[in-house]
PDB file of N, CA and C in Angstrom:
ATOM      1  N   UNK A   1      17.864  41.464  48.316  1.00  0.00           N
ATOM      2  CA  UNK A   1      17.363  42.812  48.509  1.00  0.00           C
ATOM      3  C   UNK A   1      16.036  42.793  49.279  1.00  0.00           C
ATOM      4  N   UNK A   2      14.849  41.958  48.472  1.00  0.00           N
ATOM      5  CA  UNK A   2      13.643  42.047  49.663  1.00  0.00           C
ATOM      6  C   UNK A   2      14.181  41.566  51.096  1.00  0.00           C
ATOM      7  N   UNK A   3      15.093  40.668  51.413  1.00  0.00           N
ATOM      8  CA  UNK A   3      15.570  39.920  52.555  1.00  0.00           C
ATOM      9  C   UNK A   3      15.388  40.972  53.815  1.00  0.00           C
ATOM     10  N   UNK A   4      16.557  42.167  53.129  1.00  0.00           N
ATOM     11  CA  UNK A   4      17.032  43.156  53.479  1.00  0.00           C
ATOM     12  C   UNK A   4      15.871  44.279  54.045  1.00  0.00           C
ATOM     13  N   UNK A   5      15.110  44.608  53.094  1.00  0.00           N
ATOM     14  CA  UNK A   5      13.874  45.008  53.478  1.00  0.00           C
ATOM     15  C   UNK A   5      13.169  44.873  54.980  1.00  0.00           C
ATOM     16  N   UNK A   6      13.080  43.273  54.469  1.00  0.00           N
ATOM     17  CA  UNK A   6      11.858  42.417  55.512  1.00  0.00           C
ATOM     18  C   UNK A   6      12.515  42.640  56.841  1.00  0.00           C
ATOM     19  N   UNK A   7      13.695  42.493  57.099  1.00  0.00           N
ATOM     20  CA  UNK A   7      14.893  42.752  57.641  1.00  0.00           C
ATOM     21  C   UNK A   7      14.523  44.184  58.606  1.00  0.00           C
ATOM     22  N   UNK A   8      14.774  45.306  57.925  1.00  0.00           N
ATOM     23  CA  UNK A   8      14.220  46.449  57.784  1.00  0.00           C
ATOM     24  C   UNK A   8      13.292  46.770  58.604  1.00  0.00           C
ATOM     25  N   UNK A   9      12.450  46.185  58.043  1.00  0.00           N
ATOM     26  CA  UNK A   9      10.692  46.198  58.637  1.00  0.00           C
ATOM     27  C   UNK A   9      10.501  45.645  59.827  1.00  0.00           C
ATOM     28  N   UNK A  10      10.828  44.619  59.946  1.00  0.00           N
ATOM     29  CA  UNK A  10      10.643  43.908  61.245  1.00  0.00           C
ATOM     30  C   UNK A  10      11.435  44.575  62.433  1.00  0.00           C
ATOM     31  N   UNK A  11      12.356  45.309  62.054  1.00  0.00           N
ATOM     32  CA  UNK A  11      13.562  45.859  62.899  1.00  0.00           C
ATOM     33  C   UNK A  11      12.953  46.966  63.467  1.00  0.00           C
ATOM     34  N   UNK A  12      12.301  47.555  62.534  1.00  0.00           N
ATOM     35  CA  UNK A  12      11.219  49.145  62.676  1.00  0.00           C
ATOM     36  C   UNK A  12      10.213  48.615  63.472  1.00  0.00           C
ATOM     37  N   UNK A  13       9.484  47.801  63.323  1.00  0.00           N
ATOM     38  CA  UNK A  13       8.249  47.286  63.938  1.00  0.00           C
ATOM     39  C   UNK A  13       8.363  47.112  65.197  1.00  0.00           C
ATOM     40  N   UNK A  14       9.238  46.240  65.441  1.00  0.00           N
ATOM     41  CA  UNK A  14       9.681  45.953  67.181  1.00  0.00           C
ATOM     42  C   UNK A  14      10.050  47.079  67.707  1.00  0.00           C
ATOM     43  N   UNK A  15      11.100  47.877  67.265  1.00  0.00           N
ATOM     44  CA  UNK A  15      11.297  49.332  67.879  1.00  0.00           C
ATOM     45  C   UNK A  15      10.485  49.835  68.598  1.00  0.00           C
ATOM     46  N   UNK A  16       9.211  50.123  67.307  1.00  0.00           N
ATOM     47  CA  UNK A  16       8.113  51.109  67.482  1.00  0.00           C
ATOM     48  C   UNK A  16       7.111  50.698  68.920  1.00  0.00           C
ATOM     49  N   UNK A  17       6.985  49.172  68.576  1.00  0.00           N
ATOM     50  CA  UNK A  17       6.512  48.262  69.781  1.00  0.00           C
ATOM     51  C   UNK A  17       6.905  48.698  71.211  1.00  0.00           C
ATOM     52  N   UNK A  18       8.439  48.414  71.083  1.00  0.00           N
ATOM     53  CA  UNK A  18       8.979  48.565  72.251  1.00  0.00           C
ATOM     54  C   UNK A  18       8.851  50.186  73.240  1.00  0.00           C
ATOM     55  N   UNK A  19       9.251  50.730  71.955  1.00  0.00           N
ATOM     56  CA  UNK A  19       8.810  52.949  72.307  1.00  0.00           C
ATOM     57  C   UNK A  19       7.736  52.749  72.858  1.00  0.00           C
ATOM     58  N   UNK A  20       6.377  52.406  72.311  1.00  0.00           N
ATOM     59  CA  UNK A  20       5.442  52.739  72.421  1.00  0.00           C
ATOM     60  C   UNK A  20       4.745  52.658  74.233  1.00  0.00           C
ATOM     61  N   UNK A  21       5.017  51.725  74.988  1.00  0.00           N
ATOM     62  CA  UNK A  21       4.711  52.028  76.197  1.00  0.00           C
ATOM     63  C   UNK A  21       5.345  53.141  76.964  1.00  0.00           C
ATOM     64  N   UNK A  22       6.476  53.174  76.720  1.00  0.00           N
ATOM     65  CA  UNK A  22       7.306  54.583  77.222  1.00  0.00           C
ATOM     66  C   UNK A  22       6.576  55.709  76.627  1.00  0.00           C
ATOM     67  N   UNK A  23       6.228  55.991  75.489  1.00  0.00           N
ATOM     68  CA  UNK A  23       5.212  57.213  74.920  1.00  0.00           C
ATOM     69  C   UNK A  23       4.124  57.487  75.632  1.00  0.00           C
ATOM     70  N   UNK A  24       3.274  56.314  76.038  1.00  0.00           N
ATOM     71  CA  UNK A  24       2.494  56.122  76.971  1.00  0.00           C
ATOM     72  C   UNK A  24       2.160  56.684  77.957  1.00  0.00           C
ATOM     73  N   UNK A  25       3.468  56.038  78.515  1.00  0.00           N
ATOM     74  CA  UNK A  25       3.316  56.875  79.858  1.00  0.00           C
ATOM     75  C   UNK A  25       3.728  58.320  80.189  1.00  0.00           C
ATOM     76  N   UNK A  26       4.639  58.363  78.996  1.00  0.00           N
ATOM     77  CA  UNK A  26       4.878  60.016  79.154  1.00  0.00           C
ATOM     78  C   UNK A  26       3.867  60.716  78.809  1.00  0.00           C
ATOM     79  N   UNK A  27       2.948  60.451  78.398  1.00  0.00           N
ATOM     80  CA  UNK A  27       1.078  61.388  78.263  1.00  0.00           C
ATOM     81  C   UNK A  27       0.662  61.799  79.426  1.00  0.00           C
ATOM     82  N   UNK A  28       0.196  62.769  79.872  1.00  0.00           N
ATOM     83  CA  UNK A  28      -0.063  63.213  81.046  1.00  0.00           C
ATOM     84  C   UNK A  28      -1.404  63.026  81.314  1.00  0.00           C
ATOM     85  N   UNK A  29      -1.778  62.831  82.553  1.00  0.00           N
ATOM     86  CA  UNK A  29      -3.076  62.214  82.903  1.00  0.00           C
ATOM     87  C   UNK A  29      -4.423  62.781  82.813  1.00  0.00           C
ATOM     88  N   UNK A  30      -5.386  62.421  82.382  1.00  0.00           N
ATOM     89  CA  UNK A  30      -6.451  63.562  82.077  1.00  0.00           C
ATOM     90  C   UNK A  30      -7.099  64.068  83.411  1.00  0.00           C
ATOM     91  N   UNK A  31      -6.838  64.165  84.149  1.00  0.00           N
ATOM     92  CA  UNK A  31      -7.580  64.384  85.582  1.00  0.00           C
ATOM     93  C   UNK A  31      -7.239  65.893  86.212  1.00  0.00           C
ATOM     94  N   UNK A  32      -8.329  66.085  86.419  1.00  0.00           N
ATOM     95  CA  UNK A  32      -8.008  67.644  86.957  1.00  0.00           C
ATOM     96  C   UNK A  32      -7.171  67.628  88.216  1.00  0.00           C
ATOM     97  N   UNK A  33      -6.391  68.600  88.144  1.00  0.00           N
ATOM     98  CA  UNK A  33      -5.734  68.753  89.966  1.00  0.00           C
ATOM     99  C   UNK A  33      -6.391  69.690  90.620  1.00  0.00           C
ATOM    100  N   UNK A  34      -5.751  69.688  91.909  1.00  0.00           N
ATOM    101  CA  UNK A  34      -6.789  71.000  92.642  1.00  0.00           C
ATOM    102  C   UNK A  34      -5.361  71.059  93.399  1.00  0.00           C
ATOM    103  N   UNK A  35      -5.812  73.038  93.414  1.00  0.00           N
ATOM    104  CA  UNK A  35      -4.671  73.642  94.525  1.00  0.00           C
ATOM    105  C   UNK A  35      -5.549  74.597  95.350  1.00  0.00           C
ATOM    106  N   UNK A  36      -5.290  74.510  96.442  1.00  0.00           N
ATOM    107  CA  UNK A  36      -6.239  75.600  97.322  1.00  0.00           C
ATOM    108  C   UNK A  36      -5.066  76.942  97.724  1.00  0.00           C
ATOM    109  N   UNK A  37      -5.892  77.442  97.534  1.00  0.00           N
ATOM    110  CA  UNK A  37      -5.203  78.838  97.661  1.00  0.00           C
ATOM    111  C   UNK A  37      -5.500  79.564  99.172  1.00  0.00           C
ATOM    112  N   UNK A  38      -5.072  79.677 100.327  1.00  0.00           N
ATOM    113  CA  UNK A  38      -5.508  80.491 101.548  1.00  0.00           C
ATOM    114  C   UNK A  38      -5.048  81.785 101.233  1.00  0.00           C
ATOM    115  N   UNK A  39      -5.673  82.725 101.705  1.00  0.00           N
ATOM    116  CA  UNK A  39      -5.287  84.162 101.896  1.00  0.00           C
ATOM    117  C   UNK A  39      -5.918  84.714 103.143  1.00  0.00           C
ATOM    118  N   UNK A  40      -4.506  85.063 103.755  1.00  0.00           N
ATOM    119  CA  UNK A  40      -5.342  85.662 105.160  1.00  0.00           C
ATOM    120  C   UNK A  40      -6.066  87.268 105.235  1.00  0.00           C
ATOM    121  N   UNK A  41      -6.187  87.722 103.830  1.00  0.00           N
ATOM    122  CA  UNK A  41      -6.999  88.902 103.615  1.00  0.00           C
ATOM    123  C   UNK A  41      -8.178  88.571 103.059  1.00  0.00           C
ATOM    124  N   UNK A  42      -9.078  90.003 103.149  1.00  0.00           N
ATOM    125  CA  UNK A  42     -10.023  89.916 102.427  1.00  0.00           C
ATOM    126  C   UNK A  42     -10.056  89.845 100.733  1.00  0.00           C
ATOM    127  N   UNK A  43     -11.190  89.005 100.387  1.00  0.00           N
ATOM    128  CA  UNK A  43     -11.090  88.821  98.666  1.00  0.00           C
ATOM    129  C   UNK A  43     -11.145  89.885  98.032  1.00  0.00           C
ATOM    130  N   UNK A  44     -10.962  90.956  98.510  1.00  0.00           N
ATOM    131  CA  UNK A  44     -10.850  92.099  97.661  1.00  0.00           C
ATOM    132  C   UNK A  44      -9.861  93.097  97.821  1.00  0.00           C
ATOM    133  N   UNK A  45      -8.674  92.595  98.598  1.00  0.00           N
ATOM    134  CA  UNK A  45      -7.768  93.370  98.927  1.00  0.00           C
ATOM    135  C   UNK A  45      -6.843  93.307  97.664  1.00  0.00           C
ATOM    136  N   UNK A  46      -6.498  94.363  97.156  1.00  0.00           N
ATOM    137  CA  UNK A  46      -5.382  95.033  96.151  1.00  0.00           C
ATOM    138  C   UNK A  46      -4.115  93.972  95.942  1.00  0.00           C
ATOM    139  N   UNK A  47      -3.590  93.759  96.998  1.00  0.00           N
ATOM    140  CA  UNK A  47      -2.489  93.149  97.254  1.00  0.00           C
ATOM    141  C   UNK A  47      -2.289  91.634  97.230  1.00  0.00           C
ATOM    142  N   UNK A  48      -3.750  91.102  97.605  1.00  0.00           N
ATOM    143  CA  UNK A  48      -4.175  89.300  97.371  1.00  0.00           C
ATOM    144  C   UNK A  48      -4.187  89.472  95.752  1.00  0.00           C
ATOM    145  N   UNK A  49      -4.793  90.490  95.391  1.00  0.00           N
ATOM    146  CA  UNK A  49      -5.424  90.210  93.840  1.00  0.00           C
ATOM    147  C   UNK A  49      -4.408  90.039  93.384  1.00  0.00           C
ATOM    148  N   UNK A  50      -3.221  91.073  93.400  1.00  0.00           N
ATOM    149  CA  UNK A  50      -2.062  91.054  92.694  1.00  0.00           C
ATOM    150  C   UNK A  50      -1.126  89.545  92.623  1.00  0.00           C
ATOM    151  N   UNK A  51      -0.959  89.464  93.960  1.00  0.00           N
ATOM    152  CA  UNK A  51      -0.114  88.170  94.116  1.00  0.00           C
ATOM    153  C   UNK A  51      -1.392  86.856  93.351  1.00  0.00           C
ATOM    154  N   UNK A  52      -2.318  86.471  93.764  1.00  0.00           N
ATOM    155  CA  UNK A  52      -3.020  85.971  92.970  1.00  0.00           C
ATOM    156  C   UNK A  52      -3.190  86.260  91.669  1.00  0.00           C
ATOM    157  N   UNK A  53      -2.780  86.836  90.939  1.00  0.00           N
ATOM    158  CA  UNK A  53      -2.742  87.370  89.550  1.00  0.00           C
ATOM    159  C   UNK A  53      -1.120  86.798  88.889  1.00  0.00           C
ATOM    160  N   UNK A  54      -0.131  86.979  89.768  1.00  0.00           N
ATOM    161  CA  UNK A  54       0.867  86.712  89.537  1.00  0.00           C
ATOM    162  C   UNK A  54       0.995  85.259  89.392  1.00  0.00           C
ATOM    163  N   UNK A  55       0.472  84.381  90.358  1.00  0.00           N
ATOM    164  CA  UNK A  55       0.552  83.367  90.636  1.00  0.00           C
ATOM    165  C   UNK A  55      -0.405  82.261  89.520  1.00  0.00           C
ATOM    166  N   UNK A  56      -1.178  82.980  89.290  1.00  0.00           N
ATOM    167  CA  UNK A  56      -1.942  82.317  87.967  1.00  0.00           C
ATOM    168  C   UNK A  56      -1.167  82.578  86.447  1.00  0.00           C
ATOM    169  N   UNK A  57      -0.686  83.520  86.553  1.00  0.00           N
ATOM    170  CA  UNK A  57       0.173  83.951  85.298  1.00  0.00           C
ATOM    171  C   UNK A  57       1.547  82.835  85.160  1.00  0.00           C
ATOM    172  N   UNK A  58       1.834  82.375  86.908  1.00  0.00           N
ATOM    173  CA  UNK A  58       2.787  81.783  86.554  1.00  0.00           C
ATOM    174  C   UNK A  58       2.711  80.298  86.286  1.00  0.00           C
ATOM    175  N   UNK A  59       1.528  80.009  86.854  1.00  0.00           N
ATOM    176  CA  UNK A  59       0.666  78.260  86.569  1.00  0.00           C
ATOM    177  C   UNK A  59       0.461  78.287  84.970  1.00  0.00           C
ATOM    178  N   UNK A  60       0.095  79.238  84.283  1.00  0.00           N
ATOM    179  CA  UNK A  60      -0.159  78.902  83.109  1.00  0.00           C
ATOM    180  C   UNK A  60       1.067  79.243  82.050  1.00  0.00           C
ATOM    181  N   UNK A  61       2.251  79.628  82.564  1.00  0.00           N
ATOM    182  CA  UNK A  61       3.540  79.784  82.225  1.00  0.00           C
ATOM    183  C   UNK A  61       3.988  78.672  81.854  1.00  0.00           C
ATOM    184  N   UNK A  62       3.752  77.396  82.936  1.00  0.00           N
ATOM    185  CA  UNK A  62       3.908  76.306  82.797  1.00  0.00           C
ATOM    186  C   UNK A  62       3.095  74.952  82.353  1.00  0.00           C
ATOM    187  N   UNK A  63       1.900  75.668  81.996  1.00  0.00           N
ATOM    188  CA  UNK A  63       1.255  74.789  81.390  1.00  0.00           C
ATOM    189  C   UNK A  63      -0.409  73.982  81.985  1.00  0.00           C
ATOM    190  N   UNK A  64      -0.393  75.116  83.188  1.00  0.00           N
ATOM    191  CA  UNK A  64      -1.337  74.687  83.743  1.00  0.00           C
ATOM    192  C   UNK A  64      -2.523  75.659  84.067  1.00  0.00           C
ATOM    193  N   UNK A  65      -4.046  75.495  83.030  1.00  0.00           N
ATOM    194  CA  UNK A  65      -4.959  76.474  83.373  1.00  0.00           C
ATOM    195  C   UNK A  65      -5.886  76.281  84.397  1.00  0.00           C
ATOM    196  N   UNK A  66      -6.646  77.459  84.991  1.00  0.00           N
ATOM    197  CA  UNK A  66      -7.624  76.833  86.130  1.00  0.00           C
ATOM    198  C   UNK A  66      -9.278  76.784  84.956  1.00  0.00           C
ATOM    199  N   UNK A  67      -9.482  75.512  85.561  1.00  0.00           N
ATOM    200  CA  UNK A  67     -10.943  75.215  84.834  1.00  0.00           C
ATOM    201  C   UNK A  67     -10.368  74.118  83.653  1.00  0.00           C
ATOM    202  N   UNK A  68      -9.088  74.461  82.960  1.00  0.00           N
ATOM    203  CA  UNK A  68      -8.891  73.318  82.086  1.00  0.00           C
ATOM    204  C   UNK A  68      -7.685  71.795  82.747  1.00  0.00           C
ATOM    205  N   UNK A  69      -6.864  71.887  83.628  1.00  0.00           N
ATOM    206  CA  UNK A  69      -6.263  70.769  83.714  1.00  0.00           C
ATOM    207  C   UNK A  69      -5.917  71.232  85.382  1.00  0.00           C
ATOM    208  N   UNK A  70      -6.261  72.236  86.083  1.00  0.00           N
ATOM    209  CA  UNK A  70      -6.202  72.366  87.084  1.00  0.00           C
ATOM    210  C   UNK A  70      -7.518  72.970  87.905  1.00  0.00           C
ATOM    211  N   UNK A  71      -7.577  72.967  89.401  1.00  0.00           N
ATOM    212  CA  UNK A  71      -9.181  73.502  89.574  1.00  0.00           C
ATOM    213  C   UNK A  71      -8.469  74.045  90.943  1.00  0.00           C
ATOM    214  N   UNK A  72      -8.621  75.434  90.964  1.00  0.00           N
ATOM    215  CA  UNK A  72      -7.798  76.128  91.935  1.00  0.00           C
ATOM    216  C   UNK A  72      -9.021  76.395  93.378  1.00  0.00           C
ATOM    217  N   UNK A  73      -8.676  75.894  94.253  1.00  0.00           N
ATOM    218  CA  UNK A  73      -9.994  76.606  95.137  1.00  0.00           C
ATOM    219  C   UNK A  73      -9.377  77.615  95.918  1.00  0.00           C
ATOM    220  N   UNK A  74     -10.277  79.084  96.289  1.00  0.00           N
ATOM    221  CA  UNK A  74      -9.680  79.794  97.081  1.00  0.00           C
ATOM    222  C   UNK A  74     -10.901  80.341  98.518  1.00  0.00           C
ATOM    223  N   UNK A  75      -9.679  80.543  99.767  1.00  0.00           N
ATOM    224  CA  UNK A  75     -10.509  80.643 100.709  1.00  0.00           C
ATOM    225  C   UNK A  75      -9.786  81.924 101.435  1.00  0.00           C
ATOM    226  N   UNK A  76     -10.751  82.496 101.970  1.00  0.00           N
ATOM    227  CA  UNK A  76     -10.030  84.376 102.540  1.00  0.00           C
ATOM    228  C   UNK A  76      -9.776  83.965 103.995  1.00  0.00           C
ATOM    229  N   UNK A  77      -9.614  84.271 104.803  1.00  0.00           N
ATOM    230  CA  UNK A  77      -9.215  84.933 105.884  1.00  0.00           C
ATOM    231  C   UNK A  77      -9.798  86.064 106.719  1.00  0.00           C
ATOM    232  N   UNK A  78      -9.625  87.258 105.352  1.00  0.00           N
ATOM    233  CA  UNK A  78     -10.134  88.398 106.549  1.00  0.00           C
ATOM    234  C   UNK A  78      -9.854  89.024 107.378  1.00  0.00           C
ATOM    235  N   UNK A  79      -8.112  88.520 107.732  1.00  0.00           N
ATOM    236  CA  UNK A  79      -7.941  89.064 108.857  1.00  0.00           C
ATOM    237  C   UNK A  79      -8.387  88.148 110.327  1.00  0.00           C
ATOM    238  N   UNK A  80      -9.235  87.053 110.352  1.00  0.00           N
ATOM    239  CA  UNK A  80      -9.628  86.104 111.262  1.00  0.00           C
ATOM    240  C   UNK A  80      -9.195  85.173 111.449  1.00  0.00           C
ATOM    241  N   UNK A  81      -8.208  84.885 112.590  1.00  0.00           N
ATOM    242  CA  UNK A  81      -7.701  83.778 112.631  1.00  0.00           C
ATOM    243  C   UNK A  81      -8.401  82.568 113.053  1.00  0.00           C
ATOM    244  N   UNK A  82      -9.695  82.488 113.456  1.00  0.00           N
ATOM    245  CA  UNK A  82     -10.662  81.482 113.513  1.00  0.00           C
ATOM    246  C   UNK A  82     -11.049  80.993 112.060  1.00  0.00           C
ATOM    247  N   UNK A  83     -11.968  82.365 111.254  1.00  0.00           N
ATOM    248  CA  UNK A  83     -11.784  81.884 109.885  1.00  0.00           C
ATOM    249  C   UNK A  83     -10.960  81.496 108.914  1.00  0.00           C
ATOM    250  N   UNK A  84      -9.700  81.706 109.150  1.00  0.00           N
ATOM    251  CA  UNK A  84      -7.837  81.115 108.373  1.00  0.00           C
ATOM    252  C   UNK A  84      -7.905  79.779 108.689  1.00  0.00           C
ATOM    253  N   UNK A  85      -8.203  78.968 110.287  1.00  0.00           N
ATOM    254  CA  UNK A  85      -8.099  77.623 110.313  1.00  0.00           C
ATOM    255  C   UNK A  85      -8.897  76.838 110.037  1.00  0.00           C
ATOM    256  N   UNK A  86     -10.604  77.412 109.964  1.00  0.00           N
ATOM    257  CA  UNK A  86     -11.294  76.373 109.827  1.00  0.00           C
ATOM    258  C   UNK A  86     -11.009  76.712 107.890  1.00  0.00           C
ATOM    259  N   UNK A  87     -10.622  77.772 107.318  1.00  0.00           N
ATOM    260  CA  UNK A  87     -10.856  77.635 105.668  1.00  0.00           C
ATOM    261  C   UNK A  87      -9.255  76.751 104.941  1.00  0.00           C
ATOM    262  N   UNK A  88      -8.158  76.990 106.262  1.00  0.00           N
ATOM    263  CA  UNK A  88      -7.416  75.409 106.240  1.00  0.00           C
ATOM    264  C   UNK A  88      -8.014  74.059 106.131  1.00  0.00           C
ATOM    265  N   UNK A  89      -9.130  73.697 107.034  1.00  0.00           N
ATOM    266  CA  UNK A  89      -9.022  72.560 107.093  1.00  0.00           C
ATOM    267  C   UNK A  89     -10.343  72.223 106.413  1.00  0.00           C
ATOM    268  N   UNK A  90     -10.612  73.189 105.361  1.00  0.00           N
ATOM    269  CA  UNK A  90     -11.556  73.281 104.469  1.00  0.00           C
ATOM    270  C   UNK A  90     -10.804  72.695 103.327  1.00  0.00           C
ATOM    271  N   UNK A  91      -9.809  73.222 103.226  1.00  0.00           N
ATOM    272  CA  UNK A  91      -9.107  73.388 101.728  1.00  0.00           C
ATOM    273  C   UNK A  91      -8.280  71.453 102.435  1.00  0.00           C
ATOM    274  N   UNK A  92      -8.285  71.135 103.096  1.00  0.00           N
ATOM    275  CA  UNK A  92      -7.069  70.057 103.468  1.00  0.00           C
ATOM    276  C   UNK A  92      -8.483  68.864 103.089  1.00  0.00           C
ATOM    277  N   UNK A  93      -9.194  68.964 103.845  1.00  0.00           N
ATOM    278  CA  UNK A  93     -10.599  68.290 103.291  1.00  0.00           C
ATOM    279  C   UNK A  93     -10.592  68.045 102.165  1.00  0.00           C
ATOM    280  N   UNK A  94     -10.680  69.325 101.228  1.00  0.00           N
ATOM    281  CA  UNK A  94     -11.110  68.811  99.885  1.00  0.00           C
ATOM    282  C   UNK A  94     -10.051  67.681  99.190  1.00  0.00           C
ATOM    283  N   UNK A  95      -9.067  67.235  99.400  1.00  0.00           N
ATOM    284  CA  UNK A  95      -8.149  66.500  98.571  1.00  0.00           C
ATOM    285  C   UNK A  95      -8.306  64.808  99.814  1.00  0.00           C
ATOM    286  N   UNK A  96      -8.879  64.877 100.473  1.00  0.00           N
ATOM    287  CA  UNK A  96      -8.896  63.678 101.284  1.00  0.00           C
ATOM    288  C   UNK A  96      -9.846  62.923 101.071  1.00  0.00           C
TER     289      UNK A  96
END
């Protein structure tokens, strides 16, 4: 009967061993992400807010807040297509 046990135990032990790097790695990484957001309107247009409103509602749908595991940057437009490319290659910058 203890045989059986020890048996038991050791059988559980290695298991747990073996799981345990796979658990591991399925933990998700503590590091913030970043998403840049362009909008070719102004930051106060009705219609950016909305879709930006939507779009945050739907990041945290899935599990992702801005300030806690994500860091959203956003850049306007305006209506300027000079200011749209250089706040592109603003936002392409920041992740390089």
């Amino acid at each position: 009967m203890l045989g059986i046990r020890r048996r038991e135990f050791i059988t559980l032990l290695g298991g747990a061993a073996a799981a345990w790097p796979l658990a591991a790695r399925a933990q998700p990484a503590n590091r913030i992400r970043r998403v840049g957001v362009l909008e070719g309107t102004a930051a106060d247009d009705p219609e950016s807010l909305a879709r930006i409103g939507a779009f945050l509602q739907g990041l945290q749908e899935l599990g992702w807040t801005d300030g806690r595991n994500v860091r959203i940057e956003y850049r306007w437009g305006s209506g300027n297509a000079e200011r749209i490319r250089n706040s592109a290659e603003e936002l392409v910058a920041l992740v390089l």
